[in-house]
N, C-alpha and C. Protein backbone atom coordinates (compact mmCIF):
# COMPACT_ATOMS: atom_id res chain seq x y z
N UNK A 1 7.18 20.46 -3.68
CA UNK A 1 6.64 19.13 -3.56
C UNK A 1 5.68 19.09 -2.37
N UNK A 2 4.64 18.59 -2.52
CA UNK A 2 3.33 18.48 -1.73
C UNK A 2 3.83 17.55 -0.54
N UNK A 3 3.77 17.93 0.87
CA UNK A 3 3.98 17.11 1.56
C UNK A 3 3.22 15.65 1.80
N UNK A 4 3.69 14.54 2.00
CA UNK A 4 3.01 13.17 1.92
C UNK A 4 2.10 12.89 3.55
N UNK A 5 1.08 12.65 3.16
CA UNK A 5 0.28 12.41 4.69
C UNK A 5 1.01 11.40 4.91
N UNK A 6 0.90 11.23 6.14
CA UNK A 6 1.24 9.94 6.91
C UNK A 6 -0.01 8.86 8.04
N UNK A 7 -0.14 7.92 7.56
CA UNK A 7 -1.76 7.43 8.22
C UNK A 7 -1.13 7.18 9.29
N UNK A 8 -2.13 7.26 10.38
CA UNK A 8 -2.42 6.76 11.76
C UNK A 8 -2.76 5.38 12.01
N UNK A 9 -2.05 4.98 12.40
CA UNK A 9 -2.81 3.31 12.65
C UNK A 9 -4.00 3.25 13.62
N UNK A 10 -4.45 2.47 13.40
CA UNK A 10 -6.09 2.08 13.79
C UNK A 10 -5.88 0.65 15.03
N UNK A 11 -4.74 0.49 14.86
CA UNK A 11 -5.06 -0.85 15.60
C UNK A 11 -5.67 -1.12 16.86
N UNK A 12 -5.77 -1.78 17.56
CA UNK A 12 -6.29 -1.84 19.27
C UNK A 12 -5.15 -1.20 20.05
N UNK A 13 -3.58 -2.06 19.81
CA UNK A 13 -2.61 -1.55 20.50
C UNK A 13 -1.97 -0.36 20.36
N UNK A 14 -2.11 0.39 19.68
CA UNK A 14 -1.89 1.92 19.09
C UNK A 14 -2.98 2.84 19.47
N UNK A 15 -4.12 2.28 19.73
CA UNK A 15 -5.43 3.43 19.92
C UNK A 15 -5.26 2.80 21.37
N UNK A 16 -4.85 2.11 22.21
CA UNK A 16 -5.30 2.00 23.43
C UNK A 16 -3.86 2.60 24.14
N UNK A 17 -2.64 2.80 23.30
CA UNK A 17 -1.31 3.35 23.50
C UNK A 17 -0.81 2.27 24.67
N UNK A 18 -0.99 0.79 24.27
CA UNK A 18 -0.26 0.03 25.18
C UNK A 18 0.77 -0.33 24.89
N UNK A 19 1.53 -0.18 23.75
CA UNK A 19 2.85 -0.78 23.47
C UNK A 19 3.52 0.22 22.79
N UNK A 20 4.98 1.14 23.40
CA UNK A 20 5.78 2.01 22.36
C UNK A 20 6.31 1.40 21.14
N UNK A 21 6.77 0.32 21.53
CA UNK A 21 7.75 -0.43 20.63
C UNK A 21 6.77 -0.89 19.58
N UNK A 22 5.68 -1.15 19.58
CA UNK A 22 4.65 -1.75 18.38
C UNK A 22 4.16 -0.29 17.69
N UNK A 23 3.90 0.67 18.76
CA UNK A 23 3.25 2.23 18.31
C UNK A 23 4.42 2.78 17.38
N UNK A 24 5.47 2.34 17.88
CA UNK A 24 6.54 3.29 16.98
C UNK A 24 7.13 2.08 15.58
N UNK A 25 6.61 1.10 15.67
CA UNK A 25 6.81 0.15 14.68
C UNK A 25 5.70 0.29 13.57
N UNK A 26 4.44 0.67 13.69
CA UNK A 26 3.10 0.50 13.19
C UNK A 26 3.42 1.99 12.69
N UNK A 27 3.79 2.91 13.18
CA UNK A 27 4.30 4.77 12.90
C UNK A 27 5.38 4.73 11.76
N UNK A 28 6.40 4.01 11.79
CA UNK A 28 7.43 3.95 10.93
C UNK A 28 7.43 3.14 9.60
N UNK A 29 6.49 1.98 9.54
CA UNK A 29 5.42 1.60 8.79
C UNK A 29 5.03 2.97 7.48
N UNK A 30 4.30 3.11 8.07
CA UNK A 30 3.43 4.30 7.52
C UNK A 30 4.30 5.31 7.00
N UNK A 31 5.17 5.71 7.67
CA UNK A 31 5.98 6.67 7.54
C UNK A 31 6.51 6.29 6.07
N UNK A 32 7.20 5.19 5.94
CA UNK A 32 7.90 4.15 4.60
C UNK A 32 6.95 4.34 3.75
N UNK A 33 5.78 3.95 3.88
CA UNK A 33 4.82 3.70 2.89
C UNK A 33 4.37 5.30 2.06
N UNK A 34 3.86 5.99 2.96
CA UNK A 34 4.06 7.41 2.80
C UNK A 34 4.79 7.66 1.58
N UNK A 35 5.66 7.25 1.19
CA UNK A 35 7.01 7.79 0.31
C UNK A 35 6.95 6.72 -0.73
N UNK A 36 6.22 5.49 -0.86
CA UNK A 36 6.18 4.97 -2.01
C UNK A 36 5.11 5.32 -3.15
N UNK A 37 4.71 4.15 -4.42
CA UNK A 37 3.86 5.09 -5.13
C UNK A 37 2.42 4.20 -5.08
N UNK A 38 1.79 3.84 -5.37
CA UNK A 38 0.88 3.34 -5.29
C UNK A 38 1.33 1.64 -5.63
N UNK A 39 1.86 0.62 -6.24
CA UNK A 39 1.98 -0.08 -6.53
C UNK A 39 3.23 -1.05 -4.94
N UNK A 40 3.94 0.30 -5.16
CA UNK A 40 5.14 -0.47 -4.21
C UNK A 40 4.18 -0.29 -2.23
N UNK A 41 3.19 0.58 -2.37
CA UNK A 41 2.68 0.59 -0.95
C UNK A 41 1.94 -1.07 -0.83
N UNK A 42 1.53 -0.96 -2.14
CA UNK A 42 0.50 -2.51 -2.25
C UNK A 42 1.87 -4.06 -1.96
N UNK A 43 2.66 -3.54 -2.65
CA UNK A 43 3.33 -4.80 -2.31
C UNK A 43 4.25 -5.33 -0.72
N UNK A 44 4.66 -3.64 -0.40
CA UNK A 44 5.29 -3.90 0.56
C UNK A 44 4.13 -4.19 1.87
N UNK A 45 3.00 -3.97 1.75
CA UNK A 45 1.81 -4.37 2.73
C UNK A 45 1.64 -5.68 2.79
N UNK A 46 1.51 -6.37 1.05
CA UNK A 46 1.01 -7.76 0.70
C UNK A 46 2.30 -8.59 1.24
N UNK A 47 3.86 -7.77 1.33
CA UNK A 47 4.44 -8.46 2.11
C UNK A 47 4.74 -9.05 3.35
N UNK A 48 4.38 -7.86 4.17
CA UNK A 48 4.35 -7.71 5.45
C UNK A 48 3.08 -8.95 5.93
N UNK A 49 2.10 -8.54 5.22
CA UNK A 49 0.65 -9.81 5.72
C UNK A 49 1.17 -10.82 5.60
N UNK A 50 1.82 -11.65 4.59
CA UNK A 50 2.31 -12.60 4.07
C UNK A 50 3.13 -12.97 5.37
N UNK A 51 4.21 -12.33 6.03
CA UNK A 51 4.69 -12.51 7.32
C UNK A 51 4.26 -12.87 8.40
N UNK A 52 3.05 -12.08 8.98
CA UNK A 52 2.20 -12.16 9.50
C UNK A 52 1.36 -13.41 9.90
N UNK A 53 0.87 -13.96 8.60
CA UNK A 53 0.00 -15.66 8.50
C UNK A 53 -1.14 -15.20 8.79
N UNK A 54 -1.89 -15.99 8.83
CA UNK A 54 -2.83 -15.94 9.27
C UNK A 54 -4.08 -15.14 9.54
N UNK A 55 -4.32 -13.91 9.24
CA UNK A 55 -4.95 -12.43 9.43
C UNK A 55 -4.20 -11.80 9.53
N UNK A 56 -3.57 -11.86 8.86
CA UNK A 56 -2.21 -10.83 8.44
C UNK A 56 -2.96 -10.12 7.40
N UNK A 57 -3.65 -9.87 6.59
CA UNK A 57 -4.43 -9.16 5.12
C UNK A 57 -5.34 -8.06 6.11
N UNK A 58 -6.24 -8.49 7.11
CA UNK A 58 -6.93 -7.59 8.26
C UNK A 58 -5.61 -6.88 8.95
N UNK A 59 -4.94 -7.19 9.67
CA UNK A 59 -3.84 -6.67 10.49
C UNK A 59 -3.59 -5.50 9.47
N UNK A 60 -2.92 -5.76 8.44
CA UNK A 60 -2.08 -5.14 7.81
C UNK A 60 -2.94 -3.58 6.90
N UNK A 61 -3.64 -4.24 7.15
CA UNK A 61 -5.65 -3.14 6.31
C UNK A 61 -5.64 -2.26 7.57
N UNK A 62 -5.70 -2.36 9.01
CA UNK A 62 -6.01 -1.57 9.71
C UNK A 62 -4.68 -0.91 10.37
N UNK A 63 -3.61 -1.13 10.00
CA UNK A 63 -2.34 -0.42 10.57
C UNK A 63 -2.00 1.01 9.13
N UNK A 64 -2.05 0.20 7.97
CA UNK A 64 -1.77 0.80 6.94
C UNK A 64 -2.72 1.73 6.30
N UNK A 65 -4.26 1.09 6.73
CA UNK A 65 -5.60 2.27 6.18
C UNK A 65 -5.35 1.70 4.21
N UNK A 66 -5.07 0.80 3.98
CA UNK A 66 -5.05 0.17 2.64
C UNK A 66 -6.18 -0.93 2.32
N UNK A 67 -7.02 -0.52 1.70
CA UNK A 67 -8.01 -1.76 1.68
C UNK A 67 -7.76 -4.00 1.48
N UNK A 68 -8.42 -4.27 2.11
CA UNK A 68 -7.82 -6.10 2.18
C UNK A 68 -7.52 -6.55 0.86
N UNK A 69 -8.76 -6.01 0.01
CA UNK A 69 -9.03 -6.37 -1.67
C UNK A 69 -7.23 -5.92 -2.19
N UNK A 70 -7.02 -4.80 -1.58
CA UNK A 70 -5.70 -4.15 -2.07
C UNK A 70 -4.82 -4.95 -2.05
N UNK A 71 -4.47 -5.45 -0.87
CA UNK A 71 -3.53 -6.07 0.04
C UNK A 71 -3.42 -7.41 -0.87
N UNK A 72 -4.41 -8.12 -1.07
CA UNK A 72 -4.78 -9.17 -1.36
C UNK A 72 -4.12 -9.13 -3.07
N UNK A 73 -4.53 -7.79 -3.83
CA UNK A 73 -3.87 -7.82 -4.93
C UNK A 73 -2.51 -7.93 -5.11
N UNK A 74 -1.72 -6.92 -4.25
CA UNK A 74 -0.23 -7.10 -4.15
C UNK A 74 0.37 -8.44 -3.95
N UNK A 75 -0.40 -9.06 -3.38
CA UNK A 75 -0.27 -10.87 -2.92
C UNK A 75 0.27 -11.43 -4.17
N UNK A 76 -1.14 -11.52 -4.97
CA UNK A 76 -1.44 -12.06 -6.14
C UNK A 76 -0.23 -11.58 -7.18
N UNK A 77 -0.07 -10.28 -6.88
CA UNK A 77 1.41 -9.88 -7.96
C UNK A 77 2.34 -10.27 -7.77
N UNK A 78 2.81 -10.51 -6.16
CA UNK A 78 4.17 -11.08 -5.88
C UNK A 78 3.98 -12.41 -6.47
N UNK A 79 3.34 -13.34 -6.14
CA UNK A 79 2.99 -14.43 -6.27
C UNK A 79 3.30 -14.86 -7.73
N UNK A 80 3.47 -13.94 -8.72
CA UNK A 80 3.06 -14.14 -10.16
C UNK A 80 4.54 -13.58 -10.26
N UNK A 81 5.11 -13.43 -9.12
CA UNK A 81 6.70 -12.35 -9.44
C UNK A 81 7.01 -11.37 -10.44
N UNK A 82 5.49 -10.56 -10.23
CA UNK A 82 5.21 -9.16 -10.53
C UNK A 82 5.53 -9.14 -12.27
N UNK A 83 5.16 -10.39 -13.01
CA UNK A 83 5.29 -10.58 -14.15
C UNK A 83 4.55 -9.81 -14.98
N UNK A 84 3.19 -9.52 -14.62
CA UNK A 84 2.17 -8.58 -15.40
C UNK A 84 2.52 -7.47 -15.02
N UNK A 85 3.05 -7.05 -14.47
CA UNK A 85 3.51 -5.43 -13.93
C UNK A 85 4.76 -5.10 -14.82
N UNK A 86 4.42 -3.50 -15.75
CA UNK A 86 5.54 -2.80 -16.25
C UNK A 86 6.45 -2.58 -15.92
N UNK A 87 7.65 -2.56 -16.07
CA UNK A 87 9.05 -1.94 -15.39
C UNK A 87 8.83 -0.77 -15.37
N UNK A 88 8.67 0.19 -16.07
CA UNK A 88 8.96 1.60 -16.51
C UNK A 88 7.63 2.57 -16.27
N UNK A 89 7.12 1.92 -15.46
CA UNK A 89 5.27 2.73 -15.43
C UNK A 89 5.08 2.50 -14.08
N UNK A 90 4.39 3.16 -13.68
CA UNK A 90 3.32 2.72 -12.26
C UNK A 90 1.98 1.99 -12.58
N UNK A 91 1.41 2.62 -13.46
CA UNK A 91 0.07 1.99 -13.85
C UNK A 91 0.54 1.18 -15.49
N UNK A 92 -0.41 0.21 -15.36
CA UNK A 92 -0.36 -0.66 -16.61
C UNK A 92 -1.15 0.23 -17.97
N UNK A 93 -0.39 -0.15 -18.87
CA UNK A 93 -0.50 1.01 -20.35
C UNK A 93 -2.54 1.01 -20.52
N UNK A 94 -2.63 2.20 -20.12
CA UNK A 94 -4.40 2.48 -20.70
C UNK A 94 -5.27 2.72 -19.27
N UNK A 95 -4.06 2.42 -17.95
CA UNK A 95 -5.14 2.54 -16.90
C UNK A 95 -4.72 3.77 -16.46
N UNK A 96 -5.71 3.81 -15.11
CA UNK A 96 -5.85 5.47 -15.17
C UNK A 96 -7.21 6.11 -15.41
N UNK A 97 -7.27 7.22 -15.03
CA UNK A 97 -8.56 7.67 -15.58
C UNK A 97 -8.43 8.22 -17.36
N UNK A 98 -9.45 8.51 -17.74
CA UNK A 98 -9.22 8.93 -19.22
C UNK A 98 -9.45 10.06 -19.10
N UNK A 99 -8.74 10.86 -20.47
CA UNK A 99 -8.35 12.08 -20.88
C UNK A 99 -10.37 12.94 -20.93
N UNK A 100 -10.26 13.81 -20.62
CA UNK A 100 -11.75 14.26 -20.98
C UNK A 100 -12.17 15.08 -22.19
N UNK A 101 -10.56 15.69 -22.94
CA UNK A 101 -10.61 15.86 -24.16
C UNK A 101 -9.31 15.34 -25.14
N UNK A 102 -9.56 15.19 -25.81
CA UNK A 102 -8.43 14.26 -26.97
C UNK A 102 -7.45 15.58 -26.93
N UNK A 103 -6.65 14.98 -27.23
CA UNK A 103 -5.41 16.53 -27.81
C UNK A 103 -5.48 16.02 -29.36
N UNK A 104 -5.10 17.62 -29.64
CA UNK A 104 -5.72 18.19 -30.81
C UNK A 104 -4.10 17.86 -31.89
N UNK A 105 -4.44 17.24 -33.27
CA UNK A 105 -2.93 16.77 -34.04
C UNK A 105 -2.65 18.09 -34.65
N UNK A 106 -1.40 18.78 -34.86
CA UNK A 106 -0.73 20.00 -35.18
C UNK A 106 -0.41 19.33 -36.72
């Protein structure tokens, strides 16, 4: 199994190394996220902003390295209580990139 990067936060208080307790909070963050799949990184971010208030969608974009648009989607899914989202899939049936050759019927 391919080891999972882990992002660096970007923030002011992490790049200027003024706070352990926020550096190792913003680190362990990442660390979590690291290990989810693409859908659950979006929500548990769109959650965290949601906490946040206020520029919480920016905050949460530059600790996590997840785009706002992203952030902003996970919002919109919780919000909808992840009703359009598959149980049994990560991506919704047809997304994805496409096949570049058909498979062939036996």
């Amino acid at each position: 199994m391919a080891q999972a990067t882990i992002h660096q936060c970007e923030c002011e208080v992490c790049q200027a190394e003024k706070s352990p307790e926020v550096m190792q909070n913003h680190h362990l963050m990442n660390v979590f996220m690291s290990r989810l799949d693409e859908q659950e990184r979006r929500w548990y971010a769109a959650l965290e902003a949601s906490q946040l208030g206020h520029g919480g969608l920016e905050i949460m974009a530059t600790i996590t390295g997840l785009h706002v648009n992203t952030i902003r989607r996970g919002q919109d899914e919780m919000a909808d209580d992840l009703a359009r989202r598959p149980n049994d899939r990560v991506r919704v049936e047809g997304g994805g990139r496409q096949r570049l050759e058909k498979k062939a019927l036996s």
